[in-house]
C-alpha atoms as a PDB file:
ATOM      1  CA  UNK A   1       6.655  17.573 -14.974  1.00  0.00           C
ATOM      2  CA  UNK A   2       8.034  19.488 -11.827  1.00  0.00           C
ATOM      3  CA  UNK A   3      11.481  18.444 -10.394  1.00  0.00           C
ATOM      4  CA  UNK A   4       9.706  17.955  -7.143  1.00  0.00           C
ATOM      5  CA  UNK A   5       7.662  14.947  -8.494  1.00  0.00           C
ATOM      6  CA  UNK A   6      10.878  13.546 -10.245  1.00  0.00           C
ATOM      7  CA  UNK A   7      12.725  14.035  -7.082  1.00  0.00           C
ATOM      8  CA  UNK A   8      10.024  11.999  -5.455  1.00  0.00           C
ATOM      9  CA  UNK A   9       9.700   9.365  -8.053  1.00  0.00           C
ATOM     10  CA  UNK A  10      13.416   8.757  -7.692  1.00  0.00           C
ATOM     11  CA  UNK A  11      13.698   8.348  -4.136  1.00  0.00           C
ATOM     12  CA  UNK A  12      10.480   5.784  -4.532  1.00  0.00           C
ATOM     13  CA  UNK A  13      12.276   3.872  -6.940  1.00  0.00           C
ATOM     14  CA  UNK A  14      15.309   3.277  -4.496  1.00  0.00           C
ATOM     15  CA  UNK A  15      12.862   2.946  -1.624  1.00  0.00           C
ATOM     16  CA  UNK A  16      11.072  -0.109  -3.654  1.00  0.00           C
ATOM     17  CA  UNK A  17      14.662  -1.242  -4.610  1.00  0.00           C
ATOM     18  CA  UNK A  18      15.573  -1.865  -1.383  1.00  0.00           C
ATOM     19  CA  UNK A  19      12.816  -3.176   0.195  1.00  0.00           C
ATOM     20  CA  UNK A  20      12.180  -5.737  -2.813  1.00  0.00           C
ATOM     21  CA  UNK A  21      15.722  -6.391  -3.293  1.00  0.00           C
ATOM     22  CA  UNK A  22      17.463  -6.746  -0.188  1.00  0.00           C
ATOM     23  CA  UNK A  23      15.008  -7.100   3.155  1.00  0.00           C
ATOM     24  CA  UNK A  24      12.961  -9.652   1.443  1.00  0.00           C
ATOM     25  CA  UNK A  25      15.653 -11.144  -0.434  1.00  0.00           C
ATOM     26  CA  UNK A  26      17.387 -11.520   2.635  1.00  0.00           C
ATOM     27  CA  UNK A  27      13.951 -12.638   5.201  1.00  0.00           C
ATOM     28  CA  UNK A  28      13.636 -15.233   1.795  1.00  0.00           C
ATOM     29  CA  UNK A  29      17.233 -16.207   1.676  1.00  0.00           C
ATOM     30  CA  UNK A  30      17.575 -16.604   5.788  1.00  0.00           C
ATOM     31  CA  UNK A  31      14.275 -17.757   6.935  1.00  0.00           C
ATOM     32  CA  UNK A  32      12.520 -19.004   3.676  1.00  0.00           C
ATOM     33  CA  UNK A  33       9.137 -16.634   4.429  1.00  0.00           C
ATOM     34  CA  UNK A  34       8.557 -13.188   4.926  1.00  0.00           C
ATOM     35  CA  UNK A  35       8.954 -11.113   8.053  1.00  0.00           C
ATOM     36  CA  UNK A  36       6.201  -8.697   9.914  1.00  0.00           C
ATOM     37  CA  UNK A  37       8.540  -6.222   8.840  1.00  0.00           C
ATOM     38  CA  UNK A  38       8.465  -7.212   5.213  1.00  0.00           C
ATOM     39  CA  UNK A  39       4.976  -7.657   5.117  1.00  0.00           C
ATOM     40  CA  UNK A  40       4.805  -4.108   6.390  1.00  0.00           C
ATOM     41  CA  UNK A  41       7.361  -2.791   4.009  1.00  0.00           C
ATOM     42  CA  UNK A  42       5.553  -4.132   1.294  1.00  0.00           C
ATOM     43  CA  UNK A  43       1.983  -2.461   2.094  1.00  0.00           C
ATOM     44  CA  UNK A  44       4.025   0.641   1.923  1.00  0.00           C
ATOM     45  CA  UNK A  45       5.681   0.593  -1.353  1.00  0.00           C
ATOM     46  CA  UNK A  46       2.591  -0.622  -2.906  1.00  0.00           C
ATOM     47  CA  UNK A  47       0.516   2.212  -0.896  1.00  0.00           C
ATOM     48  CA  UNK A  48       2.612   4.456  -1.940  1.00  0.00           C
ATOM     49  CA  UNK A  49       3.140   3.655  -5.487  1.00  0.00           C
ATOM     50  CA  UNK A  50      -0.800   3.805  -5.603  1.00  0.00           C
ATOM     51  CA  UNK A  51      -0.885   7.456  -4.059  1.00  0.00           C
ATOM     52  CA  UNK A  52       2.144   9.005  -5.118  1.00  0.00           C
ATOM     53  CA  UNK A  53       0.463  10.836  -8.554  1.00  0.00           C
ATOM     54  CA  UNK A  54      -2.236  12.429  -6.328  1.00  0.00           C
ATOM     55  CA  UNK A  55       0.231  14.459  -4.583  1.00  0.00           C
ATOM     56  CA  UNK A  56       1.006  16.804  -7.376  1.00  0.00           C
ATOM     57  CA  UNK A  57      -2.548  17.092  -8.726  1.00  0.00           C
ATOM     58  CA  UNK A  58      -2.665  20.998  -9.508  1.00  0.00           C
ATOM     59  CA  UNK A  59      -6.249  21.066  -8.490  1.00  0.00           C
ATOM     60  CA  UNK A  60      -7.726  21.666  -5.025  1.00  0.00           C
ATOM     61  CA  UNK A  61      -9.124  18.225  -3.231  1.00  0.00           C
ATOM     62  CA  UNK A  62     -12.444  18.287  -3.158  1.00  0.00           C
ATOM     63  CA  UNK A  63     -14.561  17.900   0.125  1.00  0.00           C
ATOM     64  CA  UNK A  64     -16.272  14.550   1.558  1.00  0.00           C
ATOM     65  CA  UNK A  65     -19.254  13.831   0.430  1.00  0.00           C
ATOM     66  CA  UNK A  66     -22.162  14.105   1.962  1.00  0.00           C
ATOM     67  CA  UNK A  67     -23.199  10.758   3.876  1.00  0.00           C
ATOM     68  CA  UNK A  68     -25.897   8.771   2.613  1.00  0.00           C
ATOM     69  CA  UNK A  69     -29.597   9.498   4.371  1.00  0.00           C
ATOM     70  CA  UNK A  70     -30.298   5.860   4.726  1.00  0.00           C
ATOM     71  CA  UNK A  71     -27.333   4.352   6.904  1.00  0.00           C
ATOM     72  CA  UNK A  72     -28.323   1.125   5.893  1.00  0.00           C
ATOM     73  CA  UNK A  73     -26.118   1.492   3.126  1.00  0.00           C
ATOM     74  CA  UNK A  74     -23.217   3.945   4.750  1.00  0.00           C
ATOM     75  CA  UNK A  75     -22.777   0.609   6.876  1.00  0.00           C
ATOM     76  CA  UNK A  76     -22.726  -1.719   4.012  1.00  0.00           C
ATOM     77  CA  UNK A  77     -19.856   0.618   2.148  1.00  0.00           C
ATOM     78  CA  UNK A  78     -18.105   0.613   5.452  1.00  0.00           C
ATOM     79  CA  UNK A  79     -17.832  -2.918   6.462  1.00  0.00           C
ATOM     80  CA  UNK A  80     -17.259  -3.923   2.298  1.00  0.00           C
ATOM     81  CA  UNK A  81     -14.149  -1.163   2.583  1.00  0.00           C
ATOM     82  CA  UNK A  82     -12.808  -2.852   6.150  1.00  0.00           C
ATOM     83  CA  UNK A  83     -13.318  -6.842   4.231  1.00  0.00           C
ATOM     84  CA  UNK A  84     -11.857  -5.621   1.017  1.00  0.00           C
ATOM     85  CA  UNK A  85      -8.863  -4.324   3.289  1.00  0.00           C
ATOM     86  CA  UNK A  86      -8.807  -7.466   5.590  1.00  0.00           C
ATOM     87  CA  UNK A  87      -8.937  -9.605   2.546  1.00  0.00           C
ATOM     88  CA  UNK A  88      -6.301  -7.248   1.341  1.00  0.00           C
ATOM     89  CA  UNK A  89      -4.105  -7.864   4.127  1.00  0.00           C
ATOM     90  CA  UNK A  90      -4.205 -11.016   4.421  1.00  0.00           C
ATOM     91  CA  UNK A  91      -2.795 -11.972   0.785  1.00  0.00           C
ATOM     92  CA  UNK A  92      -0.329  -9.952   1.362  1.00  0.00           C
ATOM     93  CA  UNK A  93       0.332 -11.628   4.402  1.00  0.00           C
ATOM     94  CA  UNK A  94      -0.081 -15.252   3.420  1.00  0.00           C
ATOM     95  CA  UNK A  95       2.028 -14.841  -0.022  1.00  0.00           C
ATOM     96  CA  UNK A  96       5.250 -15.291   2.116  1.00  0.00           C
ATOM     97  CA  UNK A  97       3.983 -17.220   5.021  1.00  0.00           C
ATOM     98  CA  UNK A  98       4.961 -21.113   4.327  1.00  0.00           C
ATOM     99  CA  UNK A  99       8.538 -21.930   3.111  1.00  0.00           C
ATOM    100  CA  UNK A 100       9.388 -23.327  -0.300  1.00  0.00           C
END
């Protein structure tokens, strides 16, 4: 492993700390839900704990594919990818909504 992807690693794990650990602890603590902020915060730690191993691949990225010749089904992939992500979102979103 390269000292540049523990480096990284590190800082993420104080990153996560902090966002976990003392904004939402606190938007918990003083307002009993979660904060655009948080909500924000959060997508980024987990988007980033999902991409941070494909930074240091050794290998060359590869380019897009080539798109589909029937677009029926380039617009199916593309409106299941934006629902996923809505649907996505929105948990996210909800999971600190109403107060305890």
């Amino acid at each position: 492993m390269s000292f540049e992807y523990l480096l990284y690693a590190a800082l993420f794990l104080l990153f996560g700390y902090y966002v976990f650990r003392i904004i939402v602890q606190r938007d918990y603590f003083n307002k009993s839900k979660l904060t655009p902020l948080s909500y924000m915060l959060d997508i980024l730690v987990f988007a980033t704990h999902v991409n941070l191993s494909y930074l240091f691949l050794p290998a060359k990225w590869p380019g897009f594919p080539s798109l589909p010749a029937n677009t029926t089904i380039g617009w199916i992939w593309i409106n299941l990818i934006l629902f996923t992500n809505l649907v996505s979102f929105l948990a996210i979103q909800s999971s600190g909504s109403w107060s305890t």
